[in-house]
C-alpha atoms as a PDB file:
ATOM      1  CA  UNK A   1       0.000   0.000   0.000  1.00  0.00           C
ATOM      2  CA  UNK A   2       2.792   2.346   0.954  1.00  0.00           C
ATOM      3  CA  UNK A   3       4.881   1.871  -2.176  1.00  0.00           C
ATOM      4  CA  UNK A   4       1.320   2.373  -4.204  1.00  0.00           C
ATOM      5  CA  UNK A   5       0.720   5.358  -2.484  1.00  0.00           C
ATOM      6  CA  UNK A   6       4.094   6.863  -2.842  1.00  0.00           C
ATOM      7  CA  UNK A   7       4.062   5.761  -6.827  1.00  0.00           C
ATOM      8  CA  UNK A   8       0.538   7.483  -7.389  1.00  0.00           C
ATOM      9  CA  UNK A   9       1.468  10.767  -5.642  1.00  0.00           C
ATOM     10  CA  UNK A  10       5.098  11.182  -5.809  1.00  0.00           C
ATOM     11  CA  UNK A  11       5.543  10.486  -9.787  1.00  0.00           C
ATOM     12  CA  UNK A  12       4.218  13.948 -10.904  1.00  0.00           C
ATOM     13  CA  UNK A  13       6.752  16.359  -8.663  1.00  0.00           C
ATOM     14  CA  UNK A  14       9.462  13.815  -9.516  1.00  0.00           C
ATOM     15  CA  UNK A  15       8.805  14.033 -13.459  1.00  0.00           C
ATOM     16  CA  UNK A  16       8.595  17.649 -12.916  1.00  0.00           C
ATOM     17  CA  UNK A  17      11.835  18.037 -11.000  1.00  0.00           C
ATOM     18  CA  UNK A  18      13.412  15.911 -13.234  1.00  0.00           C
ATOM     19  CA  UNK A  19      12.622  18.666 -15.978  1.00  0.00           C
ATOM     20  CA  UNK A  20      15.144  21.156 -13.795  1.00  0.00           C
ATOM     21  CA  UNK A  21      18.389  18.942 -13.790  1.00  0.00           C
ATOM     22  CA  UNK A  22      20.386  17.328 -15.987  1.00  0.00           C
ATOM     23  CA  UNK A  23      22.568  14.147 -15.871  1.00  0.00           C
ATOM     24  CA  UNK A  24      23.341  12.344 -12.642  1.00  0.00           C
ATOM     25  CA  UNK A  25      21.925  14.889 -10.339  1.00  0.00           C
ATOM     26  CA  UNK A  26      18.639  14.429 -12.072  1.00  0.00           C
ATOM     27  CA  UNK A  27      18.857  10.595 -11.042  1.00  0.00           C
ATOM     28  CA  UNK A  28      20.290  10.751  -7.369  1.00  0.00           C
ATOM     29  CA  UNK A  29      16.990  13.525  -6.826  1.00  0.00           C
ATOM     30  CA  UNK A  30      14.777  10.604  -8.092  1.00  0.00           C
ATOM     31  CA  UNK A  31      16.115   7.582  -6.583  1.00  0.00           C
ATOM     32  CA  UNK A  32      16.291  10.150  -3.232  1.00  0.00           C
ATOM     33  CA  UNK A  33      12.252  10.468  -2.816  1.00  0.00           C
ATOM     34  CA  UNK A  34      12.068   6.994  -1.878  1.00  0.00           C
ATOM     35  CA  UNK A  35      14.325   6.666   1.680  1.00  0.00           C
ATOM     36  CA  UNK A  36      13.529  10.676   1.989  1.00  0.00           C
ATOM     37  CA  UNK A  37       9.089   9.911   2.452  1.00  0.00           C
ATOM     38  CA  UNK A  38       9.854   6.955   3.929  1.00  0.00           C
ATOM     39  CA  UNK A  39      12.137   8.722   6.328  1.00  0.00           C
ATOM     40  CA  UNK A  40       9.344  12.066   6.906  1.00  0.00           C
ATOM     41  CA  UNK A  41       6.405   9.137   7.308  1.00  0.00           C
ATOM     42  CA  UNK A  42       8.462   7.450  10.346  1.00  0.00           C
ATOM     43  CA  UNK A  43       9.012  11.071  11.847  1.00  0.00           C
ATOM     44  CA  UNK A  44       5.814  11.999  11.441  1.00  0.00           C
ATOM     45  CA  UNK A  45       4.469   8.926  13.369  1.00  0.00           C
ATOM     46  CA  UNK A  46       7.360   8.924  15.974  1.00  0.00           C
ATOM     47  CA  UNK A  47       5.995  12.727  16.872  1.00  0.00           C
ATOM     48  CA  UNK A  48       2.514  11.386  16.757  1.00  0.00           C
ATOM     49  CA  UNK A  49       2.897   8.555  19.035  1.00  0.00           C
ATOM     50  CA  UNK A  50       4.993  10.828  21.432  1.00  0.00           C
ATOM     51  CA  UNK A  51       2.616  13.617  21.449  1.00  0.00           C
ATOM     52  CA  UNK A  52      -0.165  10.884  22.058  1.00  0.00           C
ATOM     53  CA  UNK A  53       1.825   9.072  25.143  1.00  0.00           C
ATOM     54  CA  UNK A  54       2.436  13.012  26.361  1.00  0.00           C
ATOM     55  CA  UNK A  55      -1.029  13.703  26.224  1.00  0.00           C
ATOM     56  CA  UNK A  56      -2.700  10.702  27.867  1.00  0.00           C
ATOM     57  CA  UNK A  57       0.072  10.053  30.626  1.00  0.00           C
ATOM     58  CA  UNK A  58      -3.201   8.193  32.933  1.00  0.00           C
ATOM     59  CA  UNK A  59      -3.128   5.876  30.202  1.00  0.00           C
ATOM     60  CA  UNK A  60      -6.378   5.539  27.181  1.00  0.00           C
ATOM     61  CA  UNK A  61      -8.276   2.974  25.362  1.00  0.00           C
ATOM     62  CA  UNK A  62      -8.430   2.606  21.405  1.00  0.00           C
ATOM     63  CA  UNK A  63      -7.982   6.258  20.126  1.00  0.00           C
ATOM     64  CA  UNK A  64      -7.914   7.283  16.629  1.00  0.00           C
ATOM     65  CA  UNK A  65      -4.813   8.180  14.847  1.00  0.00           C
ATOM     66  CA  UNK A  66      -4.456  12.156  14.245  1.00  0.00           C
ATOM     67  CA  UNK A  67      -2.900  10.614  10.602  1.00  0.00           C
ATOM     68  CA  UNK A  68      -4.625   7.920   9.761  1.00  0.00           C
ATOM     69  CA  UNK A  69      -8.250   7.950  11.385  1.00  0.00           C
ATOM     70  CA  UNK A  70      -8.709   4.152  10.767  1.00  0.00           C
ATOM     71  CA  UNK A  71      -5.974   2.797  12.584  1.00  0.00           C
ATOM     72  CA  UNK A  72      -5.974   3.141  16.411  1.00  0.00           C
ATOM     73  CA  UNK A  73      -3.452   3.699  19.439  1.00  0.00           C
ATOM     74  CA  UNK A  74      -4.419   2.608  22.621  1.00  0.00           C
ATOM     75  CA  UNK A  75      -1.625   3.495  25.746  1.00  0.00           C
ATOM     76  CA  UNK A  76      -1.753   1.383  29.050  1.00  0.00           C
ATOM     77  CA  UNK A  77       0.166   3.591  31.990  1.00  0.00           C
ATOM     78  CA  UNK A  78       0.648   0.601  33.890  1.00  0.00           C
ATOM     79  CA  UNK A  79       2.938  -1.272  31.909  1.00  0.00           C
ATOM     80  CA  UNK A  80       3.718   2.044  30.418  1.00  0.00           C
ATOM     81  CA  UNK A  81       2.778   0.270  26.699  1.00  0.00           C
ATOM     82  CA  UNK A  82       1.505   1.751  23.402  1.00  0.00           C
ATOM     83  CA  UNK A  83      -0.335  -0.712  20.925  1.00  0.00           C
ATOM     84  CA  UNK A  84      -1.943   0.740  17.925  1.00  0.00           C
ATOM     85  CA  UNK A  85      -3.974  -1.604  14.698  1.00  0.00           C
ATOM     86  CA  UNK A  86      -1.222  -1.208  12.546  1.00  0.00           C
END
C-alpha cells in the first residue's frame, strides 16, 4: 500500500523536478524520494505517538490516529505500553 501510495502521488513532482536537472543529479533527486518519504512518514508517526503518550500520561483505550483515522493507538500507563492496529 505504501509503495502504491508513494508511486501514485510522488511520480508527478518527480517528473517535474526531473525537468530542472540534468545528468546524474537528475537521477540521485529521483532515486532520493524513496528513503527521503519513507524517512518524513516514520518522523511523522514517531511525533505522533509521542505527542499521544504526552497527552494521555493516565493511560487511554483505542484512540484514533491524528494521521490515519482508521488505525488506532491505545496506551496502558501501567505497563507504560503503546499498541496501535497497525
Amino acid at each position: 500500500m505504501t509503495l502504491t501510495l508513494f508511486a501514485l502521488m510522488a511520480s508527478l513532482p518527480a517528473l517535474a523536478l526531473l525537468r530542472l536537472w540534468n545528468g546524474r543529479t537528475r537521477i540521485a533527486l529521483v532515486l532520493a524520494f524513496l528513503p527521503i518519504s519513507i524517512a518524513a512518514a516514520f518522523l511523522v508517526a514517531a511525533f505522533e505517538e509521542t505527542q499521544f503518550i504526552k497527552n494521555n500520561a493516565s493511560g487511554i483505550g483505542p484512540t484514533p490516529r491524528w494521521t490515519v483515522s482508521n488505525y488506532w493507538l491505545d496506551y496502558d500507563a501501567e505497563r507504560r505500553q503503546l499498541t496501535g492496529s497497525d
